[in-house]
Protein backbone atom coordinates (compact mmCIF):
# COMPACT_ATOMS: atom_id res chain seq x y z
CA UNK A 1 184.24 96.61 58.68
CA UNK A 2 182.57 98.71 61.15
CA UNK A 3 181.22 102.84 60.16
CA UNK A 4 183.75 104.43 62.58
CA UNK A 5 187.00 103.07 60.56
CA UNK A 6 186.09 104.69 57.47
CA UNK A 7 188.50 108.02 58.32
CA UNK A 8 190.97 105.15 57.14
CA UNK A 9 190.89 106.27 53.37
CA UNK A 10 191.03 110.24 54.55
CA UNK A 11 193.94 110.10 57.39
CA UNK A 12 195.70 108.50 54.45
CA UNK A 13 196.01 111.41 52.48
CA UNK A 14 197.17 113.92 55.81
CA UNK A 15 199.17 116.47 54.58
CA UNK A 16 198.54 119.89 56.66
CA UNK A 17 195.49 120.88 54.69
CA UNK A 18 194.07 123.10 56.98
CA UNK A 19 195.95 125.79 56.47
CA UNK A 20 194.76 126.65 53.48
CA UNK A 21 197.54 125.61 51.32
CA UNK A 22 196.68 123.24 48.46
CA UNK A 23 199.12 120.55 49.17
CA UNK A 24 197.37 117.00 47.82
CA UNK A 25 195.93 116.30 51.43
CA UNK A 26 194.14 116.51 54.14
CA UNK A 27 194.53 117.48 57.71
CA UNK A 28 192.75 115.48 60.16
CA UNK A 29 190.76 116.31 63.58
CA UNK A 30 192.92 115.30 66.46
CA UNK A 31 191.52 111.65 67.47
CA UNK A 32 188.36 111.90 64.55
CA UNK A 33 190.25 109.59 62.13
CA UNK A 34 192.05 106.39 62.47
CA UNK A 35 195.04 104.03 60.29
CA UNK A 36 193.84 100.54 61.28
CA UNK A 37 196.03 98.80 58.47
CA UNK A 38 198.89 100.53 57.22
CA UNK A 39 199.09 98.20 54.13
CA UNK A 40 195.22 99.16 53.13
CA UNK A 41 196.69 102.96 53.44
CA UNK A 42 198.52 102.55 49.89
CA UNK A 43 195.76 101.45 48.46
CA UNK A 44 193.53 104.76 49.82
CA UNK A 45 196.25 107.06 48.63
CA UNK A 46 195.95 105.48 45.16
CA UNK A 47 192.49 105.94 44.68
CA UNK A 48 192.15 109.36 45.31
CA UNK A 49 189.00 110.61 43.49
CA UNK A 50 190.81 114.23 41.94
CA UNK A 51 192.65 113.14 39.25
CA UNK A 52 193.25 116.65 37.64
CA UNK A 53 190.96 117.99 36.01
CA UNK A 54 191.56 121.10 33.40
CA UNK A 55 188.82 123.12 32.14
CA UNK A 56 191.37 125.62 31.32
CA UNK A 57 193.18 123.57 28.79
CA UNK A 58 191.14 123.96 25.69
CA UNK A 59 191.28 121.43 22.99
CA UNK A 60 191.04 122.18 18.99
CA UNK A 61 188.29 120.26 17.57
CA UNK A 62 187.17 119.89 14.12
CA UNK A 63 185.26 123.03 14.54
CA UNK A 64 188.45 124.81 14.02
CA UNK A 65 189.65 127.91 15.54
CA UNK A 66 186.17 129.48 16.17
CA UNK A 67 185.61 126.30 18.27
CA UNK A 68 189.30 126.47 20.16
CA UNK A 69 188.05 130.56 20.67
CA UNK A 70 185.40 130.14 22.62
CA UNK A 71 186.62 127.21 24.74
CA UNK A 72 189.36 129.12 25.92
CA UNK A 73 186.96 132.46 26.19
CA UNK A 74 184.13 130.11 28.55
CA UNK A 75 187.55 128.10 30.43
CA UNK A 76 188.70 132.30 31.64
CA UNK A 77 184.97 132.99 32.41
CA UNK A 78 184.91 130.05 33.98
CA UNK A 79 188.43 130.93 35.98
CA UNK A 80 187.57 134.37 36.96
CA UNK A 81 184.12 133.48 38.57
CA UNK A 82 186.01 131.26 40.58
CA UNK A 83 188.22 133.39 41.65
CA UNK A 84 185.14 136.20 42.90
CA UNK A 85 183.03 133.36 44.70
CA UNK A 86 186.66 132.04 46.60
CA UNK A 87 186.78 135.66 48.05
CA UNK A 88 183.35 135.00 49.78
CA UNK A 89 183.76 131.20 50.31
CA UNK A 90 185.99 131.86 53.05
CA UNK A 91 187.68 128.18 52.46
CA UNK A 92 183.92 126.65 53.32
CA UNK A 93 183.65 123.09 51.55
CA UNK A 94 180.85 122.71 49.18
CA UNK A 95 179.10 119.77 48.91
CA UNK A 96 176.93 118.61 45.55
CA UNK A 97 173.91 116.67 46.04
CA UNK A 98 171.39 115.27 43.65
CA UNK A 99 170.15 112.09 41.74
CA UNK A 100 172.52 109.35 40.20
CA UNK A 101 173.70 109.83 37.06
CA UNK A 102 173.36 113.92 37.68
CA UNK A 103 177.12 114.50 37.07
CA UNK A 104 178.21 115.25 40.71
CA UNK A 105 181.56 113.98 40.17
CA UNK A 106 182.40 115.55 36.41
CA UNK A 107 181.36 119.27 37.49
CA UNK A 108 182.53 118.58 40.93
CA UNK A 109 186.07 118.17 39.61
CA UNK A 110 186.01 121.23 37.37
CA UNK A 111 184.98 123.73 40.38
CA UNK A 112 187.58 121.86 42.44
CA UNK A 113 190.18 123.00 39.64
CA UNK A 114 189.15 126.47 39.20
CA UNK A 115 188.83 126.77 42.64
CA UNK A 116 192.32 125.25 43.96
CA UNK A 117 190.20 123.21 46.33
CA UNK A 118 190.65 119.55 46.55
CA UNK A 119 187.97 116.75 45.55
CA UNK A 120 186.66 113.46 46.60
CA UNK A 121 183.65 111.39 45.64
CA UNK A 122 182.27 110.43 49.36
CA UNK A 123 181.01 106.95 47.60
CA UNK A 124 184.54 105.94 46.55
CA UNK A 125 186.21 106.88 50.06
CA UNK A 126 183.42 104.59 51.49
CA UNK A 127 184.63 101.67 48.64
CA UNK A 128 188.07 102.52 49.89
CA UNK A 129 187.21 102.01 53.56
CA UNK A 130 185.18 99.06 53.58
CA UNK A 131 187.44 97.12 51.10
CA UNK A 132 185.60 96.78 48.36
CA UNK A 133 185.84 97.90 44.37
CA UNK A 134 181.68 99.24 44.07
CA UNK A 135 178.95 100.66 45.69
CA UNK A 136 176.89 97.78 44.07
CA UNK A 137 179.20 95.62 45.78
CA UNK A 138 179.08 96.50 49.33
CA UNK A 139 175.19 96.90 48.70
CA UNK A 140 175.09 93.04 47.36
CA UNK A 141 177.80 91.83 50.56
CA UNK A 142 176.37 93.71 53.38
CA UNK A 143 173.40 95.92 52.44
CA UNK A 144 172.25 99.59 52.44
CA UNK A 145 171.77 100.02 55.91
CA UNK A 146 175.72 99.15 56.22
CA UNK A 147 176.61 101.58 53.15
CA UNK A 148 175.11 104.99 54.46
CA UNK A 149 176.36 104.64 57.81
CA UNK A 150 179.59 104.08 56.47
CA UNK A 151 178.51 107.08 54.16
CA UNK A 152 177.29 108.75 57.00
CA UNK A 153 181.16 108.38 58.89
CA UNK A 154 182.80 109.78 55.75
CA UNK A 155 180.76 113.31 55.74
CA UNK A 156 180.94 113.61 59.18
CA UNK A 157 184.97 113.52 58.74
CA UNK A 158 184.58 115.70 55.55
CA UNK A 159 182.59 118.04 57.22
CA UNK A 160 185.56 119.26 59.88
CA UNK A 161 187.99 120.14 57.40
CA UNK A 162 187.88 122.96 54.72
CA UNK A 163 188.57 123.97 51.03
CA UNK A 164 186.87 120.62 49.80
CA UNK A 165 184.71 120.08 46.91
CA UNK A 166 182.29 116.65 47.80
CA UNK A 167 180.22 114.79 45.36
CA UNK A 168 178.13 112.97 47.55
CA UNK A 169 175.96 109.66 47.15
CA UNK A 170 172.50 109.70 45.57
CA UNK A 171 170.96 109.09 48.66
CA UNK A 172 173.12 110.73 50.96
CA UNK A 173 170.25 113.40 51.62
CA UNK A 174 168.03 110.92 53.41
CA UNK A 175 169.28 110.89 56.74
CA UNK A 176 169.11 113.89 58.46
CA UNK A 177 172.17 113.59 60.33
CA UNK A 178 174.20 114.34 57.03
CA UNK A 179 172.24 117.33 56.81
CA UNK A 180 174.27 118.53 60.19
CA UNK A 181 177.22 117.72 58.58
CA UNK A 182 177.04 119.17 54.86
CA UNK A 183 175.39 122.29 56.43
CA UNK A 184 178.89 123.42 57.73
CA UNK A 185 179.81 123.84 54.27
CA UNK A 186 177.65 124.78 51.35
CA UNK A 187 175.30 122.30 49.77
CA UNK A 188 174.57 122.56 45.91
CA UNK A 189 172.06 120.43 44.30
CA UNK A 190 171.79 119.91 40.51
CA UNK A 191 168.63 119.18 39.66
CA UNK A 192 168.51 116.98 36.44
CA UNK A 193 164.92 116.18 34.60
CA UNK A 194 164.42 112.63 35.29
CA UNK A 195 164.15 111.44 31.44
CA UNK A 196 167.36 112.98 30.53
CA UNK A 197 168.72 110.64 33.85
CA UNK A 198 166.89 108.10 32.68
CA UNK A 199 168.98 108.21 29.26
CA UNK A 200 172.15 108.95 30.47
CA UNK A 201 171.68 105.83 32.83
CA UNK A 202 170.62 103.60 29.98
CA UNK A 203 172.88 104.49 28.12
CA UNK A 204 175.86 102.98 30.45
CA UNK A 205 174.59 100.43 31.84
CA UNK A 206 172.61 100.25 35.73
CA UNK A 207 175.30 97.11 36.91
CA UNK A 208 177.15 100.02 39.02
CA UNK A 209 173.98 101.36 40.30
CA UNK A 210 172.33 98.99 42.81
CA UNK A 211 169.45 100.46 43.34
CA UNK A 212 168.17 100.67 40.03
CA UNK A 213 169.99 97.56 38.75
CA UNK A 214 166.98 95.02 36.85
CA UNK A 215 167.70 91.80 35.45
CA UNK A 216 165.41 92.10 32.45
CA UNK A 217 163.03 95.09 30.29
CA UNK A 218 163.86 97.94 28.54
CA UNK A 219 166.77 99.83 30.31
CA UNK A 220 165.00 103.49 30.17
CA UNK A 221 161.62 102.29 31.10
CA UNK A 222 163.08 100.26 34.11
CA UNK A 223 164.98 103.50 34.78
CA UNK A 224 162.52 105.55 34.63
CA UNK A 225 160.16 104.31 36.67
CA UNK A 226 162.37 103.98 39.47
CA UNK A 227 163.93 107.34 39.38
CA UNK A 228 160.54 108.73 39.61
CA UNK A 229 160.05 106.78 42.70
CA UNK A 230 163.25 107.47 44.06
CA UNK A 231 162.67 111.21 43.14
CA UNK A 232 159.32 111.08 44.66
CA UNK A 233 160.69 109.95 48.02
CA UNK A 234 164.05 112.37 48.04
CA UNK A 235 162.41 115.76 46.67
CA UNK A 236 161.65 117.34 49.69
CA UNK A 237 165.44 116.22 51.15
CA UNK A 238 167.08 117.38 47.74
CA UNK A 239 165.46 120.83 48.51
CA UNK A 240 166.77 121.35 51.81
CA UNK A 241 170.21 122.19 49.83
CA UNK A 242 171.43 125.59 49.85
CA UNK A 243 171.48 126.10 46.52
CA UNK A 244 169.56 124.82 43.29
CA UNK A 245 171.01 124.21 39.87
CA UNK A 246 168.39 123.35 37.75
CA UNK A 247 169.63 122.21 34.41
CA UNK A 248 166.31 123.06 32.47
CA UNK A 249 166.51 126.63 33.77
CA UNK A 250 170.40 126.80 32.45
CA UNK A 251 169.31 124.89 29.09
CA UNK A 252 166.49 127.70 28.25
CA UNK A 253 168.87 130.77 28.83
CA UNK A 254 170.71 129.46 26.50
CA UNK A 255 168.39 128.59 23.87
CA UNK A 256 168.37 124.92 24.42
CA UNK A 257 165.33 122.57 24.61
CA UNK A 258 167.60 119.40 25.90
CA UNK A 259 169.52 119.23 29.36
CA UNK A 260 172.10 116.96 27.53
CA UNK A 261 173.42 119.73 24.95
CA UNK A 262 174.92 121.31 28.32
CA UNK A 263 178.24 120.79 29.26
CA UNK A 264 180.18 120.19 32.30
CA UNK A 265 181.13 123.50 32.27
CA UNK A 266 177.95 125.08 32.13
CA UNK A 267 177.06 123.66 35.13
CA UNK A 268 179.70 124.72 36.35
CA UNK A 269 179.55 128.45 35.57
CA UNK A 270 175.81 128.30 36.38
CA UNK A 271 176.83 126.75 40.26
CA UNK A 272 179.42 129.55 41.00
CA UNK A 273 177.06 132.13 39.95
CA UNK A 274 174.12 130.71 42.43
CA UNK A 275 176.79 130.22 44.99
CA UNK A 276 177.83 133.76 44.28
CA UNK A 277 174.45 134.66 44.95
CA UNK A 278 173.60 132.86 48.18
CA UNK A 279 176.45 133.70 50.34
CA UNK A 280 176.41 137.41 49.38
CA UNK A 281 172.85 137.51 49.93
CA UNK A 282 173.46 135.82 53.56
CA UNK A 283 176.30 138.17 54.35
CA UNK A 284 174.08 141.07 53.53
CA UNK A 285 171.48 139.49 55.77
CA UNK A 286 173.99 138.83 58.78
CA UNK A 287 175.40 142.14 58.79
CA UNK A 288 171.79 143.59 59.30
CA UNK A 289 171.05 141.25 61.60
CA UNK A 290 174.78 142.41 63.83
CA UNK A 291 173.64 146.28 62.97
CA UNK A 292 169.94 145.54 64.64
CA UNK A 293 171.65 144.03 67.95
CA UNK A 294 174.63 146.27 68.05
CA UNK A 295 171.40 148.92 68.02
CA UNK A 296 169.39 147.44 70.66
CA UNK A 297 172.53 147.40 72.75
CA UNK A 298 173.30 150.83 72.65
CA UNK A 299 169.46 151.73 73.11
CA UNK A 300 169.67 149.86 76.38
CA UNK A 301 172.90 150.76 77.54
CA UNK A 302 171.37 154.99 77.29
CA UNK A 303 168.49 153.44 79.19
């Protein structure tokens, strides 16, 4: 299947999103996206990426009622943050970037809940429109080249609509022209020390990850290595985002020395706030910039 029928598994899920109603879909640019197969449609609409996801439900554990506490005291945090950065978001899609394994998707779904913005996971609309159940897959079938311009297609459809949050592909940073697109929105990248990626990935396996998939050796050690090589080749691309989560930096506020006694929701909390910070800092910074020309126009006008 060719890049430009990829809006397939988006104009699926049309539903007057644009107006800034939260309705389950999405509104599509007049002539951007296509239906090609009306029977493949179903399928699309079935794997939407957002199942719910609610931070705000908290759960009692065995930790008792000190535990259930302060769940539901970091799930209204959590909510009310949310509800400070929307005011300045101005329905702008945000768009997470960073290594495999980082946990794009998991905090990406809990900002899309608190947020009432909708999510999708640009790799799966990209298994949805070329037909095919993995990433590893499509990689093994066709190759990478064919994956991140059909990756490529999907942000650039993304990128016209609004009130999205987008976990986006590993390697989606590498070609500049995704860049153009994710800059219409905001771009957020958590940056997760490589060994704690390296366990996490071990840990579940590297069959769904094609590019650090090894038939034999120790599953870190293989991992390892080739995140640092892949991190060594993306750094510079990673850092173009507009904002940077580092998960050491949240780990030491709070007394930790491991990344993986962090939650979801930390992350989560700790990306609002930065967001927070960015586009107020940027609106300050505009409406300086507007004061200084509005000045030098009325300087010249008493000229």
């Amino acid at each position: 299947m060719e890049a430009g029928g990829v809006g397939l598994a988006l104009q699926t899920r049309v539903a007057g999103f644009g107006t800034g109603r939260r309705r389950g879909g999405l509104q599509s640019p007049i002539g951007s996206l296509r239906v090609t197969d009306p029977a493949r449609a179903a399928v699309a609409v079935r794997a939407r990426g957002s199942k719910p996801v609610a931070p705000l439900r908290a759960k009692k554990s065995s930790g008792g009622h000190e535990n259930l506490h302060n769940s539901v005291d970091e799930a209204l945090l959590l909510k009310r943050k949310s509800e400070e950065v929307l005011f300045y978001l101005n329905g702008r899609c945000i768009y997470l970037v960073g290594m495999m394994g980082s946990g794009k998707s998991t905090v990406g779904k809990i900002m899309s809940e608190v947020l009432g913005y909708s999510f999708f996971d640009s790799d799966k609309l990209v298994e949805q429109a070329v037909g095919m159940p993995s990433v590893a897959q499509i990689f093994k079938v066709h190759s990478e080249a064919f994956f991140r311009d059909n990756e490529s297609s999907v942000l650039r459809d993304l990128s016209s609509m609004r009130r999205l949050v987008v976990a986006t592909g590993g390697g989606a940073v590498i070609r500049p022209v995704n860049w153009k697109y994710m800059k219409k929105g905001l771009s957020v990248w958590l940056d997760v020390p490589l060994d704690a990626l390296a366990r996490r990935i071990a840990k579940v396996g590297t069959a769904s990850r094609p590019l650090l998939d090894q038939p034999s050796g120790d599953p870190y050690t293989m991992a390892f290595s080739k995140l640092s090589m892949l991190a060594e080749q993306r750094g510079d691309a990673y850092a173009n985002a507009d904002v940077r989560v580092s998960l050491e930096e949240i780990a030491s506020k709070q007394g930790h020395d491991d990344v993986s006694k962090l939650t979801p929701t930390d992350i989560a909390m700790e990306s609002l706030h930065k967001i927070e910070s960015f586009v107020i800092e940027h609106a300050v910074d505009n409406a300086a910039g507007d004061s200084q020309a509005e000045s030098q126009v009325q300087r010249i006008q008493t000229l």
